[in-house]
Protein backbone atom coordinates (compact mmCIF):
# COMPACT_ATOMS: atom_id res chain seq x y z
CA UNK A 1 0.00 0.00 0.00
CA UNK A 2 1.36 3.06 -1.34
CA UNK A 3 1.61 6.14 1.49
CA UNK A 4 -1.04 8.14 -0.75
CA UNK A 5 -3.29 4.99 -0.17
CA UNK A 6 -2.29 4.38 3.40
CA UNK A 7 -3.21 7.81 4.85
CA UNK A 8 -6.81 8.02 4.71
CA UNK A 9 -6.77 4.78 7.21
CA UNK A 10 -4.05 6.10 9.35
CA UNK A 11 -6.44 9.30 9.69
CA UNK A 12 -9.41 7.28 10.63
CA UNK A 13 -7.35 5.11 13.54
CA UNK A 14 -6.48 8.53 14.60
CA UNK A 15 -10.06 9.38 14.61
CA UNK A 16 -11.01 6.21 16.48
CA UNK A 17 -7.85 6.25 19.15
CA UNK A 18 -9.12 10.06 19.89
CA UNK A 19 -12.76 9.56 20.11
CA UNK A 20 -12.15 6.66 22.22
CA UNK A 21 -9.88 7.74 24.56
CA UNK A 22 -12.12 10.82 24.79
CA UNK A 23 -15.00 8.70 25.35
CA UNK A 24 -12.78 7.11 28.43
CA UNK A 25 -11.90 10.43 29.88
CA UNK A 26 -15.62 11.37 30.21
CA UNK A 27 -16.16 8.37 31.72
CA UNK A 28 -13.68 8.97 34.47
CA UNK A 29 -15.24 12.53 34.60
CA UNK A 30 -18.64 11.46 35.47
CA UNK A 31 -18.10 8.96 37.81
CA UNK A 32 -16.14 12.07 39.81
CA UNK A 33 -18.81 13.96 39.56
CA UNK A 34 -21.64 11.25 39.84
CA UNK A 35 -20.01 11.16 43.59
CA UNK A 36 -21.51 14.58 44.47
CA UNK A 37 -24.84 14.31 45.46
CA UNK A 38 -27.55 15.15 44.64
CA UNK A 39 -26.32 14.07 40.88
CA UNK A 40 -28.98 11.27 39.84
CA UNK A 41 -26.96 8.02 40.39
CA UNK A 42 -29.15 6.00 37.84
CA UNK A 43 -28.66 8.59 35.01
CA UNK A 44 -25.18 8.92 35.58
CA UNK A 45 -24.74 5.07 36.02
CA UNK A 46 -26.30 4.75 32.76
CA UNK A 47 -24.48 7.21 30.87
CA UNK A 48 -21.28 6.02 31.56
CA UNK A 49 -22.21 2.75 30.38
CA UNK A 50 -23.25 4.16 27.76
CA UNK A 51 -19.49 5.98 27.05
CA UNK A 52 -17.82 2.70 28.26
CA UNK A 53 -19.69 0.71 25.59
CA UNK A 54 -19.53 3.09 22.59
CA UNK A 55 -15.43 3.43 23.64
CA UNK A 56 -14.50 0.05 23.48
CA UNK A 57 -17.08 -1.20 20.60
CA UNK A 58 -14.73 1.87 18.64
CA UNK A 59 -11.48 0.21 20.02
CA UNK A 60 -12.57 -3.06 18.89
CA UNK A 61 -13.78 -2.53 15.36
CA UNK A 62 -12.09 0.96 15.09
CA UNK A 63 -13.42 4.25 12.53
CA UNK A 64 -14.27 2.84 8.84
CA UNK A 65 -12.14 -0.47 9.85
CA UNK A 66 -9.41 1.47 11.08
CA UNK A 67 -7.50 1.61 13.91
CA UNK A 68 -8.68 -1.54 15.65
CA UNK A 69 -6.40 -2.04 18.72
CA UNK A 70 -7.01 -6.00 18.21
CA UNK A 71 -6.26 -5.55 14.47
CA UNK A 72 -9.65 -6.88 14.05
CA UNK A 73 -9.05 -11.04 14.92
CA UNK A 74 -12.22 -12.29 16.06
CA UNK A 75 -11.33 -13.30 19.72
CA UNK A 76 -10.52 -9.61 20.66
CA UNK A 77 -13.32 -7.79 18.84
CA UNK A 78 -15.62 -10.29 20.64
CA UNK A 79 -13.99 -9.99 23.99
CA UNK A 80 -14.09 -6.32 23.99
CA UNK A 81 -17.26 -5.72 22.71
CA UNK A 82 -18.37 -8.24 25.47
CA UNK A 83 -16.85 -5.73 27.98
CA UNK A 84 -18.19 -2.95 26.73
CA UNK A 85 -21.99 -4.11 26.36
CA UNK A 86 -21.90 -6.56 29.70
CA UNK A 87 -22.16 -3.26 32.23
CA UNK A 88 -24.29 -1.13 29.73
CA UNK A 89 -27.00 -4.27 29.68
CA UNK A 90 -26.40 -5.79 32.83
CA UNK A 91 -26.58 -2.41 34.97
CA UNK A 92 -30.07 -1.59 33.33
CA UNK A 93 -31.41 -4.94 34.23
CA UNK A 94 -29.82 -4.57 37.84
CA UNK A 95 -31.19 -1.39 38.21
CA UNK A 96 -34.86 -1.90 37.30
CA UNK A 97 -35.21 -5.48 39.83
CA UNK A 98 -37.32 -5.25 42.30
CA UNK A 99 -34.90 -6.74 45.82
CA UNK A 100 -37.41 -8.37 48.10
CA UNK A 101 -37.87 -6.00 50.64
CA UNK A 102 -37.63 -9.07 53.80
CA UNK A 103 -33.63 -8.90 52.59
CA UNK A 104 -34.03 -12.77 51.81
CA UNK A 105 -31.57 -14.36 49.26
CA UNK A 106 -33.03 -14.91 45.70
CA UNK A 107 -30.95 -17.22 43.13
CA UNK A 108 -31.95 -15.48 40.35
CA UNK A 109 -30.23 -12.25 41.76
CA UNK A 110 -27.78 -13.97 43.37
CA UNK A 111 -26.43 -15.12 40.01
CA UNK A 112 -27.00 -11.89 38.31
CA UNK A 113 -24.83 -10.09 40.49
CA UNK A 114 -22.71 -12.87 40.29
CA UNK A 115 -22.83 -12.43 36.48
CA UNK A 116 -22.42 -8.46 36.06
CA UNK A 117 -19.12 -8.73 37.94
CA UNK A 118 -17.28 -11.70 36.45
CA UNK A 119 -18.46 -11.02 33.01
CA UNK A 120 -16.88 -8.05 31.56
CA UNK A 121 -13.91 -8.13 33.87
CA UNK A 122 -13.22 -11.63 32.03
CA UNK A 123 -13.90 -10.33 28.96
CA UNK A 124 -12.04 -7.26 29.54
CA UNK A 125 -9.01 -8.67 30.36
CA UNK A 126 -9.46 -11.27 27.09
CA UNK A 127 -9.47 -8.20 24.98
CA UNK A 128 -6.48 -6.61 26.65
CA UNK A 129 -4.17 -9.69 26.44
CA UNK A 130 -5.49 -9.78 22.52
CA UNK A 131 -4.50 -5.78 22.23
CA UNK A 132 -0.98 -6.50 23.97
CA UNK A 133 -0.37 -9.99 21.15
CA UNK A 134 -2.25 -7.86 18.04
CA UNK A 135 0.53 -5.03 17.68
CA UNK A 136 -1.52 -2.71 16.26
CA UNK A 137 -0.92 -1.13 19.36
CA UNK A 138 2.75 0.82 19.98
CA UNK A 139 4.76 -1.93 22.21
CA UNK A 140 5.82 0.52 24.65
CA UNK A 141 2.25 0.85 25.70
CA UNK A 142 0.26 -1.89 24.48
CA UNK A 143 0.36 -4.00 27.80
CA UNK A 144 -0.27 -1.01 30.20
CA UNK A 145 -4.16 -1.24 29.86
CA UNK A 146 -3.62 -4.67 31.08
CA UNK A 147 -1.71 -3.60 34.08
CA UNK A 148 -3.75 -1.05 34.70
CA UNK A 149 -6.98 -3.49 34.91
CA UNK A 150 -5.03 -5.82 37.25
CA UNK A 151 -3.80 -2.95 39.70
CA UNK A 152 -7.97 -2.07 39.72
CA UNK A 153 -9.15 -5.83 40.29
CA UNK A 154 -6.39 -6.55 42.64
CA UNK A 155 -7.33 -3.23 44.49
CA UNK A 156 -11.02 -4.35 44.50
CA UNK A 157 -10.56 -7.68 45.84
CA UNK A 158 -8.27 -6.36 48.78
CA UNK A 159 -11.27 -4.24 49.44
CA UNK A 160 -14.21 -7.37 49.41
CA UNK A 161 -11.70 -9.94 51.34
CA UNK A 162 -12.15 -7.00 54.20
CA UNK A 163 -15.50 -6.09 53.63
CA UNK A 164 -16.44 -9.77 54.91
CA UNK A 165 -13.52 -9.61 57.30
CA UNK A 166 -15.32 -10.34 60.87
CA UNK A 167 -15.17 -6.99 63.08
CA UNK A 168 -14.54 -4.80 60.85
CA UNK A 169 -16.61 -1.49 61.26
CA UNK A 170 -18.55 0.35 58.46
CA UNK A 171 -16.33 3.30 58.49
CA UNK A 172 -12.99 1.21 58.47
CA UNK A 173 -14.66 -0.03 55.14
CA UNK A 174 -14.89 3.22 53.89
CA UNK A 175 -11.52 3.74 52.98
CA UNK A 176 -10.94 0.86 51.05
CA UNK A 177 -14.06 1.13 49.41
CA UNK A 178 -13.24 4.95 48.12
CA UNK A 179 -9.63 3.92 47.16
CA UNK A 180 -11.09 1.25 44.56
CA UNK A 181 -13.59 3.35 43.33
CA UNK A 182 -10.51 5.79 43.00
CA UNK A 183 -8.38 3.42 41.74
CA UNK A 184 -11.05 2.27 38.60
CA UNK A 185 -11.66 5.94 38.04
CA UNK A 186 -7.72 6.60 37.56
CA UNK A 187 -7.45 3.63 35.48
CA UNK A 188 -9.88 4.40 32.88
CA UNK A 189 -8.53 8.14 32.80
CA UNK A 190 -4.99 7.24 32.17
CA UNK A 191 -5.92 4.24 29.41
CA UNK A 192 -8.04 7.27 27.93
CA UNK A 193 -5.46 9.89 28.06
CA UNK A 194 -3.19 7.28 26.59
CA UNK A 195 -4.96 6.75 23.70
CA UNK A 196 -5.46 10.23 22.84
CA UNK A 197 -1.66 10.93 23.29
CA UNK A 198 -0.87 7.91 20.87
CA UNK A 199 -3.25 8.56 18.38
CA UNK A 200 -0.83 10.00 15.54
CA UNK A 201 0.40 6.84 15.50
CA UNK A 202 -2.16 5.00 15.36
CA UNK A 203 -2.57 2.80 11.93
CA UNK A 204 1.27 3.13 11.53
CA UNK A 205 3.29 0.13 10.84
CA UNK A 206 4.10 -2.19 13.61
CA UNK A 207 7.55 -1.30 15.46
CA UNK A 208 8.41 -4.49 14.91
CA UNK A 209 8.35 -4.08 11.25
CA UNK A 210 10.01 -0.30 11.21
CA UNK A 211 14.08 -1.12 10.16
CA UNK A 212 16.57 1.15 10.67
CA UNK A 213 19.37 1.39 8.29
CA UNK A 214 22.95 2.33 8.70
CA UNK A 215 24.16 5.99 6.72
CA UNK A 216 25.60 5.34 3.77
CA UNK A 217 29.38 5.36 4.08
């Protein structure tokens, strides 16, 4: 492919890098401000699902089939458009059942819960291990969204193992709570911010394939 040919894609993986890591930055903005009551939780909630899903649908398929940070193979467009539609569907349908109001255990929403938390981290971290073995993305940076998604879940757990830990007090809880929530908001802000930043190169060779060649003596 000639470089006359080969621009118009590398614009439109610029296009989708930007609008997607945009899309993650307002993400990270609203659950900030979603914090400050009296901001409607449930229109917030849904919102940012809304941004998360849109984001990662456009990092899986990219802008005019450009600028797919999976390169497009078929395990990684699934697994990311799994993680991106999970929390949008998933926190609708959490949000509209009705809890029995006697606080009894139900299966049904026993397993749904069970399901909206397991589900797109799995398939989030899927699609990142396919962005870091794709190289479509730079390999300085292609396995820190990865990282990034373990530092959150690790963070998370740490903050469940003590949330059942026996005599612990609800405002001991607190601060483990708000550094996850913390942590997950930083996350998606810096995987965000680091698409934007690498967006001129995205739809660029590999840097695998770029040579470098003596001067001529």
């Amino acid at each position: 492919m000639t470089d006359a040919a080969a621009a118009p894609r590398r614009a439109d993986a610029r296009i989708a890098w930007q609008v997607g890591g945009s899309l993650l930055v307002a993400v990270a903005l609203l659950r900030v401000v979603a914090s400050n009551p009296p901001f409607p939780l449930f229109l917030s909630g849904v919102v940012a699902d809304i941004l998360w899903c849109a984001a990662l649908v456009l990092f899986a398929l990219g802008w005019r089939r450009a600028g797919s940070v999976v390169d497009r193979r078929p395990l990684g467009v699934t697994a990311l458009i799994v993680a991106g539609v999970a929390p949008l569907v998933l926190g609708i349908v959490g949000r509209l059942v009705v809890y029995p109001q006697d606080g009894s255990p139900d299966p049904g929403l026993l397993a749904l819960s069970y399901v909206s938390l397991l589900l797109p981290v799995v398939a989030l971290v899927i699609g990142l291990v396919q962005v870091g073995r794709a190289a479509a993305v730079p390999r300085s940076v292609r396995w820190v969204p990865l990282i990034a998604v373990a530092v959150a879940v690790g963070v998370n757990v740490v903050a469940q193992i003590l949330a059942v830990t026996p005599g612990m007090r609800g405002d001991e809880l607190l601060v483990p709570y708000v550094l996850s929530q913390a942590v997950v908001t930083i996350g998606v802000a810096v995987i965000g911010i680091l698409a934007i930043v690498q967006a001129p190169r995205a739809g660029g060779p590999p840097e695998a394939d770029v040579q470098v060649y003596p001067p001529p003596a």
